[in-house]
N, C-alpha and C. Protein backbone atom coordinates (compact mmCIF):
# COMPACT_ATOMS: atom_id res chain seq x y z
N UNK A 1 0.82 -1.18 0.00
CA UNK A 1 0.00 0.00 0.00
C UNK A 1 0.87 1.25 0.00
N UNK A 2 2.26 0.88 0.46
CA UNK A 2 3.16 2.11 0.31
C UNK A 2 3.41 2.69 -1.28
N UNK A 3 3.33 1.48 -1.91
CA UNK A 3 4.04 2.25 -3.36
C UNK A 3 2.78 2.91 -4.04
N UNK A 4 1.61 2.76 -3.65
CA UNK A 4 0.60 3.57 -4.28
C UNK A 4 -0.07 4.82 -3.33
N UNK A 5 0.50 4.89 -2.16
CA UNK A 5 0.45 5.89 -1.38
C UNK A 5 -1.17 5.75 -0.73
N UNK A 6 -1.47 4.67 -0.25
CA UNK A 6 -2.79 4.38 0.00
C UNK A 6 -2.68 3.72 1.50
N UNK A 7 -2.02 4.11 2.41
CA UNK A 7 -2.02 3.80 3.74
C UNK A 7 -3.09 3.65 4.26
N UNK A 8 -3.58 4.63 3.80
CA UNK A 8 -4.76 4.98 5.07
C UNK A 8 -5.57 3.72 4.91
N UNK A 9 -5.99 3.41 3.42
CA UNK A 9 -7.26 2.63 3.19
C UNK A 9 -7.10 1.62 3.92
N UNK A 10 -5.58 1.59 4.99
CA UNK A 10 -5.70 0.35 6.20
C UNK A 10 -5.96 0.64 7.25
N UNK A 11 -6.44 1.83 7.46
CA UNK A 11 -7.10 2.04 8.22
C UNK A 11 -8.79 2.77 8.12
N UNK A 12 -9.10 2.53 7.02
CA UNK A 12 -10.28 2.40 6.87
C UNK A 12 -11.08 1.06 6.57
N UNK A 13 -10.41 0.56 6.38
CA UNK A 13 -10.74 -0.92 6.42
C UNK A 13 -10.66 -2.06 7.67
N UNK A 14 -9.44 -1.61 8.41
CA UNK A 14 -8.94 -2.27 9.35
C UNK A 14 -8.52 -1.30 10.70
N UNK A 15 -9.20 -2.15 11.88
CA UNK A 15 -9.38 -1.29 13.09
C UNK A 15 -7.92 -1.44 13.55
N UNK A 16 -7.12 -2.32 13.69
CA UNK A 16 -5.60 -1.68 13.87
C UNK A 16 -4.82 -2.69 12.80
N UNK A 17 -3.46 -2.39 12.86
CA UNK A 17 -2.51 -3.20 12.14
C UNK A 17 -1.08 -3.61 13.06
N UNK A 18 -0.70 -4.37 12.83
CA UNK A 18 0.54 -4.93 13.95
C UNK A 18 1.21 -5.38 13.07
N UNK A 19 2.02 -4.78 13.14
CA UNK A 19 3.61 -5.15 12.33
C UNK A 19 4.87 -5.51 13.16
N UNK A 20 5.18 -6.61 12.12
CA UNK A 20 6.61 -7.01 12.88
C UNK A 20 7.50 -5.85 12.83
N UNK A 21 8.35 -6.86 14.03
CA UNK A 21 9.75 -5.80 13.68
C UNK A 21 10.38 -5.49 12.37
N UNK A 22 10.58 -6.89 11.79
CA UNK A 22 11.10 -7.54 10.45
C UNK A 22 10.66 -6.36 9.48
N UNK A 23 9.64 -6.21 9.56
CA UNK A 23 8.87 -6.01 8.08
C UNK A 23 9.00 -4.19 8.67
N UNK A 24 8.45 -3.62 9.81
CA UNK A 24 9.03 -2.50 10.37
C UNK A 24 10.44 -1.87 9.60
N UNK A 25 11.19 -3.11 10.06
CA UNK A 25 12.89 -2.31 9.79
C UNK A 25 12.78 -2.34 8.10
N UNK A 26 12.19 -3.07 7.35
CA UNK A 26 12.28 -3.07 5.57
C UNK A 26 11.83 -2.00 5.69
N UNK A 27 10.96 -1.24 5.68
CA UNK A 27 10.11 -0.26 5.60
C UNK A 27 10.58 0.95 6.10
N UNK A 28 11.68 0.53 6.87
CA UNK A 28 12.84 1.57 7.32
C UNK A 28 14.63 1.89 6.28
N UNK A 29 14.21 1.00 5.83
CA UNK A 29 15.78 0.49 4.80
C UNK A 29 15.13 1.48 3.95
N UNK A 30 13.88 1.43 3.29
CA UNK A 30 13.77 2.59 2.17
C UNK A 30 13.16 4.24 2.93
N UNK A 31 14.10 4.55 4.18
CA UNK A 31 13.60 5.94 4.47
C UNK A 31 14.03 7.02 3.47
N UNK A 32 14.50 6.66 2.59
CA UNK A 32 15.05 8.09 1.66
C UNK A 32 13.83 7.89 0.14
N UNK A 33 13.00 6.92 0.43
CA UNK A 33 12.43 6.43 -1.20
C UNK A 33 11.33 7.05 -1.16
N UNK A 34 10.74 7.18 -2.04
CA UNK A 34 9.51 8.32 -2.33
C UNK A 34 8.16 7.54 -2.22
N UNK A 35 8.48 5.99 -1.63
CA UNK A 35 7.44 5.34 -0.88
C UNK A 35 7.16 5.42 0.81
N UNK A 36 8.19 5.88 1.32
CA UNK A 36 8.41 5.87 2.92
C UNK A 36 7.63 6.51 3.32
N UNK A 37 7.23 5.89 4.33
CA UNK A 37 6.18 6.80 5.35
C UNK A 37 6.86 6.05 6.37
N UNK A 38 6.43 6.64 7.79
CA UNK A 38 7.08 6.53 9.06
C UNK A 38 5.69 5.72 9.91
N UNK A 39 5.72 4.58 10.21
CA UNK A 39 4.95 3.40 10.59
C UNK A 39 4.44 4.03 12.53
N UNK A 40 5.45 4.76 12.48
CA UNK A 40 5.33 4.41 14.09
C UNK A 40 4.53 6.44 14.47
N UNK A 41 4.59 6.81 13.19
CA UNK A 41 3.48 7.83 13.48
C UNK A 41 2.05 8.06 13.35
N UNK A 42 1.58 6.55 12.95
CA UNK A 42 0.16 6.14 12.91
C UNK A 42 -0.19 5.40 14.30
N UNK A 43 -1.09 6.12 14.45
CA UNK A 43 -1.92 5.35 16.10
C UNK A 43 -2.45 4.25 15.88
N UNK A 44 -2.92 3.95 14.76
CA UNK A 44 -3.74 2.53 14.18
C UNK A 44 -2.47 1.21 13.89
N UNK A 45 -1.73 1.70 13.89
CA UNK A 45 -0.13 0.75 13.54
C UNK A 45 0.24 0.45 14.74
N UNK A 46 0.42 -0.77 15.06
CA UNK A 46 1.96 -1.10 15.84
C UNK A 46 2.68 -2.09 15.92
N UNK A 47 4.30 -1.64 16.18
CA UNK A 47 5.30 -2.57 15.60
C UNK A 47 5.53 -3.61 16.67
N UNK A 48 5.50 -4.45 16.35
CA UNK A 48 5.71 -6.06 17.70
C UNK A 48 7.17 -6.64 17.61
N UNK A 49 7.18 -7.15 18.41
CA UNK A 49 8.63 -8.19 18.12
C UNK A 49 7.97 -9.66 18.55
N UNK A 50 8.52 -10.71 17.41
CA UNK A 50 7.78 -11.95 17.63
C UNK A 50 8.49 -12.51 19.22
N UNK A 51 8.26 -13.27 20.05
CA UNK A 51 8.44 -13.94 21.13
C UNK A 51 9.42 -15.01 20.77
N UNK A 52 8.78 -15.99 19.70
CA UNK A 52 9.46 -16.92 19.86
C UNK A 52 10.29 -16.92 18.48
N UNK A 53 11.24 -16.87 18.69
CA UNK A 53 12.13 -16.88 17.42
C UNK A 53 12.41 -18.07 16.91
N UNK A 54 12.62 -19.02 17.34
CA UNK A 54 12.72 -20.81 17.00
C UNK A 54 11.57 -20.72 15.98
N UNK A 55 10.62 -20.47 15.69
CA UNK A 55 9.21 -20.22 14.84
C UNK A 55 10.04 -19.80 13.51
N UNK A 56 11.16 -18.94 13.50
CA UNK A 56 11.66 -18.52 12.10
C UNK A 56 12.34 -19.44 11.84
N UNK A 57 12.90 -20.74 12.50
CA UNK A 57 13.97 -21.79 11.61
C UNK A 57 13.26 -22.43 10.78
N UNK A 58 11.72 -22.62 10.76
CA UNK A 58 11.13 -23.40 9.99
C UNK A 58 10.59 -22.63 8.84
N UNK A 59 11.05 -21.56 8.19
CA UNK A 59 10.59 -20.46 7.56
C UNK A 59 11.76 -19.76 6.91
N UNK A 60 12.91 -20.74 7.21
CA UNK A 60 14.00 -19.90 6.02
C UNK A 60 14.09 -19.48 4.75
N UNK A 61 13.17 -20.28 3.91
CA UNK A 61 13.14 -20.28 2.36
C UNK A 61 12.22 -18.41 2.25
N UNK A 62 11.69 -18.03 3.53
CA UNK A 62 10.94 -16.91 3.28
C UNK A 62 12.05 -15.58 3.47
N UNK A 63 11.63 -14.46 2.80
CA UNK A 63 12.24 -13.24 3.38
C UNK A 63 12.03 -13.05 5.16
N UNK A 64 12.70 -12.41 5.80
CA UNK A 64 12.38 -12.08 7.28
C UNK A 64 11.30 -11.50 7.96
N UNK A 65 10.91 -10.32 6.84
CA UNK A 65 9.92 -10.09 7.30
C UNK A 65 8.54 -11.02 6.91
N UNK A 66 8.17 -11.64 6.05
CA UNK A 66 7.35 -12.71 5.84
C UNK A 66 7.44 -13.63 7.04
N UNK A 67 8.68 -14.37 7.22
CA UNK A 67 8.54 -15.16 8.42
C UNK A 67 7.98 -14.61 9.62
N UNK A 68 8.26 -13.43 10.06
CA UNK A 68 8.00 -12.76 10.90
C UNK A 68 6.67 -12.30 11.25
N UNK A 69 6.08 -12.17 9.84
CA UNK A 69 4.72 -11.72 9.85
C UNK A 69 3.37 -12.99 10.52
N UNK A 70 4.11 -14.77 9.72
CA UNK A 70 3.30 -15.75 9.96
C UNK A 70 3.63 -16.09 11.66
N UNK A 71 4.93 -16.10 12.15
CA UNK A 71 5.24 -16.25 13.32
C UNK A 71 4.23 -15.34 14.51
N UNK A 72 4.64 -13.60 13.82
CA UNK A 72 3.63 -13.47 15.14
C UNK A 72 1.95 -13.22 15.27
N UNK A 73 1.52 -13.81 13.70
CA UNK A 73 0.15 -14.17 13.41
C UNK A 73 0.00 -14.99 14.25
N UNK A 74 0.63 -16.37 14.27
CA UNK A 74 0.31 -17.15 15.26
C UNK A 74 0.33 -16.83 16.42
N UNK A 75 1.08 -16.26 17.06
CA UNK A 75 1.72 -16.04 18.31
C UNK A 75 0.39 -15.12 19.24
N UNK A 76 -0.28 -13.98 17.77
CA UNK A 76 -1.38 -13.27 18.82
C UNK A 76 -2.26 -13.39 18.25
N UNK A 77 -2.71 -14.60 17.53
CA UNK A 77 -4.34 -15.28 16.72
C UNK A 77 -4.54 -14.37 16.36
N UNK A 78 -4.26 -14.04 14.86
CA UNK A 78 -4.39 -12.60 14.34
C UNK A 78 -5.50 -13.25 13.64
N UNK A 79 -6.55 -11.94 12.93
CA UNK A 79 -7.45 -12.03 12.78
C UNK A 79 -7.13 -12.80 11.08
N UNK A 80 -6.15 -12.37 10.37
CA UNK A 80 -5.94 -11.53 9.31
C UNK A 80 -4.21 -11.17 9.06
N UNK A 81 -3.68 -11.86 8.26
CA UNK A 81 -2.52 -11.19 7.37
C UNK A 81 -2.29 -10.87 6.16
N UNK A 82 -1.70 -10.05 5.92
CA UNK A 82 -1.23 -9.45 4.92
C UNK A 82 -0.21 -10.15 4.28
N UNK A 83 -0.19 -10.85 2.91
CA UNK A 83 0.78 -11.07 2.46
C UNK A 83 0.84 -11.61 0.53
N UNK A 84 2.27 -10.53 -0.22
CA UNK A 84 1.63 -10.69 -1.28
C UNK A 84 2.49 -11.82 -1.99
N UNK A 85 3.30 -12.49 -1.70
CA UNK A 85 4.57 -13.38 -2.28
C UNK A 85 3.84 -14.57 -2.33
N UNK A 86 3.88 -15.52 -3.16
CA UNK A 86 3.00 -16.58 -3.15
C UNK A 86 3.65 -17.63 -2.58
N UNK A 87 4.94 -17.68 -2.17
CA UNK A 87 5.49 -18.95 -1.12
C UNK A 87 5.14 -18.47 0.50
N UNK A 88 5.07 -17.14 0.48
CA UNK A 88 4.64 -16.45 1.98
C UNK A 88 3.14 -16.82 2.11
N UNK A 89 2.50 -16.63 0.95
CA UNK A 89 0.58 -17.16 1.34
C UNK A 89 0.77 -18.72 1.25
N UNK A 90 1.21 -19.66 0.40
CA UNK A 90 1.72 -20.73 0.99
C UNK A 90 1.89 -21.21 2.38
N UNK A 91 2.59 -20.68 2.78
CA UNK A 91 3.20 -20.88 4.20
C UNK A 91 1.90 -20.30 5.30
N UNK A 92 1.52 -19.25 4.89
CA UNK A 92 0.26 -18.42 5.80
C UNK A 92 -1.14 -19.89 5.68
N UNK A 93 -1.60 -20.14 4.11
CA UNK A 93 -2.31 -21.88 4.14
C UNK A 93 -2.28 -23.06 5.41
N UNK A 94 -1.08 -22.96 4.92
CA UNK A 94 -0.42 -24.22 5.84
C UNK A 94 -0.88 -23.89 6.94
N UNK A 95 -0.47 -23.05 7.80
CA UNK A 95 -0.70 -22.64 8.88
C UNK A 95 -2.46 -22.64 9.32
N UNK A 96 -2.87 -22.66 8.34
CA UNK A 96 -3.94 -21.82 8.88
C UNK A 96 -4.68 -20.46 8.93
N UNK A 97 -3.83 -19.33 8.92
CA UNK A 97 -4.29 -18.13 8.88
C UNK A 97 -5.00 -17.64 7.63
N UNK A 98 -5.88 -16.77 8.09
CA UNK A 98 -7.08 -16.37 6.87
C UNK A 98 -5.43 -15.22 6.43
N UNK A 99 -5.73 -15.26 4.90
CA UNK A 99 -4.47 -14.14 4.76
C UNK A 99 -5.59 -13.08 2.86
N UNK A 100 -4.96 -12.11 2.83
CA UNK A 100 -5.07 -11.02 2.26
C UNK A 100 -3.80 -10.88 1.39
N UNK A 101 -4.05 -10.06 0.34
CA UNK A 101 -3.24 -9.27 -0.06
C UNK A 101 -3.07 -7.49 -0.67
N UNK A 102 -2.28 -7.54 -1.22
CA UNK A 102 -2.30 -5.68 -1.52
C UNK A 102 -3.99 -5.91 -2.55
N UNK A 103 -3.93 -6.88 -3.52
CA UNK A 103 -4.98 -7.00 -4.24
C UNK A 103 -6.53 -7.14 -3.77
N UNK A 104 -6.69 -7.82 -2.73
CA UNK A 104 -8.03 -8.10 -1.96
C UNK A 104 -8.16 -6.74 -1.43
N UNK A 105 -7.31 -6.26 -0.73
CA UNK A 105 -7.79 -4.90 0.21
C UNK A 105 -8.17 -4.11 -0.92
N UNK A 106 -7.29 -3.35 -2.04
CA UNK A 106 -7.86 -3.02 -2.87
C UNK A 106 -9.51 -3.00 -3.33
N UNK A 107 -10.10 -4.77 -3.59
CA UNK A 107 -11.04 -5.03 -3.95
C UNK A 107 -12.09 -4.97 -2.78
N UNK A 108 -11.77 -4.92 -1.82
CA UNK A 108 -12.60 -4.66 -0.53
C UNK A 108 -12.38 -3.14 -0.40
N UNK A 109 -11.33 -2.27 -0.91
CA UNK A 109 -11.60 -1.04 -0.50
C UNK A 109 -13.11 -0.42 -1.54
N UNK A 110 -12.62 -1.08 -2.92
CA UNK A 110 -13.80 -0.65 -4.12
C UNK A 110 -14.95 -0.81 -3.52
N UNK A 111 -15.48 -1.96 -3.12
CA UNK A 111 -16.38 -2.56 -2.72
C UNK A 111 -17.31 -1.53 -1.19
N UNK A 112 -16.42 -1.33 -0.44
CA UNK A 112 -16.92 -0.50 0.74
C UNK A 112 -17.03 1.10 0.33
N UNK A 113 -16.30 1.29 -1.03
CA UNK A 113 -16.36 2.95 -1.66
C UNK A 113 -15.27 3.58 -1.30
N UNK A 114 -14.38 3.07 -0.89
CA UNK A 114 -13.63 3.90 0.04
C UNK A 114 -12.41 4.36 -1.70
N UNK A 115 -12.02 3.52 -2.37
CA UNK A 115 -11.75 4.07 -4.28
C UNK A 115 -13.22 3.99 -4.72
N UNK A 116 -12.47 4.40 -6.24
CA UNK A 116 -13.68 4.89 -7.05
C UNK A 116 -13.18 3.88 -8.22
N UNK A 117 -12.22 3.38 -8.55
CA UNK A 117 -11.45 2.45 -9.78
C UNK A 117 -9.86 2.44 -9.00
N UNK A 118 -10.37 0.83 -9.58
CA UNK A 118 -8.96 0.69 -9.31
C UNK A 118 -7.60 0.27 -10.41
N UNK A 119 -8.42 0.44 -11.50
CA UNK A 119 -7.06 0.60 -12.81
C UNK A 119 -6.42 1.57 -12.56
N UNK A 120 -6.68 2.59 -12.12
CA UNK A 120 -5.53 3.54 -11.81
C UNK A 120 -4.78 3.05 -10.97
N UNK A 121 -4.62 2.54 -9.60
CA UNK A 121 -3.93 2.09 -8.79
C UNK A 121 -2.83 0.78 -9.16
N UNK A 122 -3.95 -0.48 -10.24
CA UNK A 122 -2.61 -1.18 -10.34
C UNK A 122 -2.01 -0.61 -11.27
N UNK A 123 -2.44 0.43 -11.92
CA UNK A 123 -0.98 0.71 -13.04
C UNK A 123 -0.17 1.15 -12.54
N UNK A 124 -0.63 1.82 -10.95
CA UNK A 124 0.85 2.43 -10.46
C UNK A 124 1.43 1.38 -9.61
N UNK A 125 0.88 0.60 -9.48
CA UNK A 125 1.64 -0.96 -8.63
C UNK A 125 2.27 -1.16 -9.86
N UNK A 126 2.29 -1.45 -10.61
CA UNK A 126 3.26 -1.94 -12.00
C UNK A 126 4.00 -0.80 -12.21
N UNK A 127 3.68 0.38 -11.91
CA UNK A 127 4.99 1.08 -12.45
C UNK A 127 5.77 1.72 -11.57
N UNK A 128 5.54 1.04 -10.46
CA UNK A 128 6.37 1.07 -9.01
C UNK A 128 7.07 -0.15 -9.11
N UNK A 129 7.20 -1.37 -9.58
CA UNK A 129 7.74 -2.33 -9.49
C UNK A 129 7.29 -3.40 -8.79
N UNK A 130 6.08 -3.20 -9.35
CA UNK A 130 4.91 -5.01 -8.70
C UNK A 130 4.50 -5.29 -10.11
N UNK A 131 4.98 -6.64 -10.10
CA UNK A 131 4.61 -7.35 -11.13
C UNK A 131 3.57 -8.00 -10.78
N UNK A 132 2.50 -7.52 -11.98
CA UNK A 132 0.95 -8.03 -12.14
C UNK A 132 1.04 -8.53 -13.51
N UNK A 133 0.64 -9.64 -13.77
CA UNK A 133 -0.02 -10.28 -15.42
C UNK A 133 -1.14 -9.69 -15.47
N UNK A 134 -1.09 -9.55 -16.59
CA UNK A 134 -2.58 -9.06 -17.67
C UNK A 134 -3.72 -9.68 -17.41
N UNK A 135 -3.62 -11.30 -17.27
CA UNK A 135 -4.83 -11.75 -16.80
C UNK A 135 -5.31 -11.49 -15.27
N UNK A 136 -4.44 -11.07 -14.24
CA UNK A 136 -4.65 -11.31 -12.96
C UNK A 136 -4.99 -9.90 -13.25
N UNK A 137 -4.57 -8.90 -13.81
CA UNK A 137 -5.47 -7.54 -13.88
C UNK A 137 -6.51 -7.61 -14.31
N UNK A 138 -6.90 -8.39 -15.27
CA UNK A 138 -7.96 -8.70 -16.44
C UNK A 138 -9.06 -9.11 -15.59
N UNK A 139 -8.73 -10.44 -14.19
CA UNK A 139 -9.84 -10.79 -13.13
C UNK A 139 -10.23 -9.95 -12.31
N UNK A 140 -9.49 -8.72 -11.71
CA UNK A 140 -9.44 -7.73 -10.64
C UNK A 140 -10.60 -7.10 -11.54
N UNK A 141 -10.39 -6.57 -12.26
CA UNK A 141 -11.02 -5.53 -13.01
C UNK A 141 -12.54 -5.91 -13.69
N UNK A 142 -12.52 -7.11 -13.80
CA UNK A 142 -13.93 -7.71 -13.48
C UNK A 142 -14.71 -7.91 -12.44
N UNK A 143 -13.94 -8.37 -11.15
CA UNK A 143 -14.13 -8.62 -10.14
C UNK A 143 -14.26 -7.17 -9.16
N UNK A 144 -14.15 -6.14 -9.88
CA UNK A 144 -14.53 -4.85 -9.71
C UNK A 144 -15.23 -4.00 -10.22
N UNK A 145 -15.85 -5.07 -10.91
CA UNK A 145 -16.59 -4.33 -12.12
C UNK A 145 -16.64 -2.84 -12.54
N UNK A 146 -15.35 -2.93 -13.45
CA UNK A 146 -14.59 -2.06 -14.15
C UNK A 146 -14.21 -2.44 -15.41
């Protein structure tokens, strides 16, 4: 939601958000990028540190913050994760957890009104550097009836 500058719509959608540390500090690596926003100046945000770290040895093949994210899903029966890598929703399956992505919130933001279209948005996810296929735009955009 950072590269399309649409924060908020997580908090119009969602009564808080809990972020790992992991995924916190990425989000800190790009403080100079013209996606950065500062996580810890939203009241609806907050950053956790998982408990049990033994939870990430079984989760190496993932980035850190992904592991991090399914670890402390479990850890505080989250309602709900966020995740858009398809070995990370994999892993979120397995587990169990109901999971989301940048694409569903999107389609739940259309849906509640909170956008008005959302072809504008993935073109700027694609021209921020999220790779979307034509057909998976082609279903959104139906599935949004657009």
């Amino acid at each position: 939601m950072l590269k399309i500058q649409q924060l908020d719509l997580l908090a119009k959608l969602y009564e808080n958000i809990i972020v790992p540390e992991a995924v916190w500090q990425e989000v800190e690596v790009g403080k100079d990028g013209s996606f950065y926003a500062d996580l810890t100046s939203f009241a609806w945000i907050s950053i956790q540190e998982i408990q049990k770290r033994e939870g990430l040895d079984y989760l190496t093949d993932l980035d850190k913050g992904e592991a991090e994210v399914i670890v402390l899903a479990r850890e505080i029966d989250a309602d709900l994760v966020i995740i858009d890598e398809i070995l990370g929703r994999q892993y979120a399956e397995h587990f169990g957890l109901t999971l989301t992505g940048t694409i569903g919130i999107l389609l739940r933001a259309k849906k509640e009104g909170h956008v008005h279209a959302l072809r504008p948005l993935l073109e700027q996810l694609q021209s921020n550097g999220v790779w979307l296929s034509n057909n998976v735009i082609k279903e959104v955009l139906i599935l949004a009836g657009e």
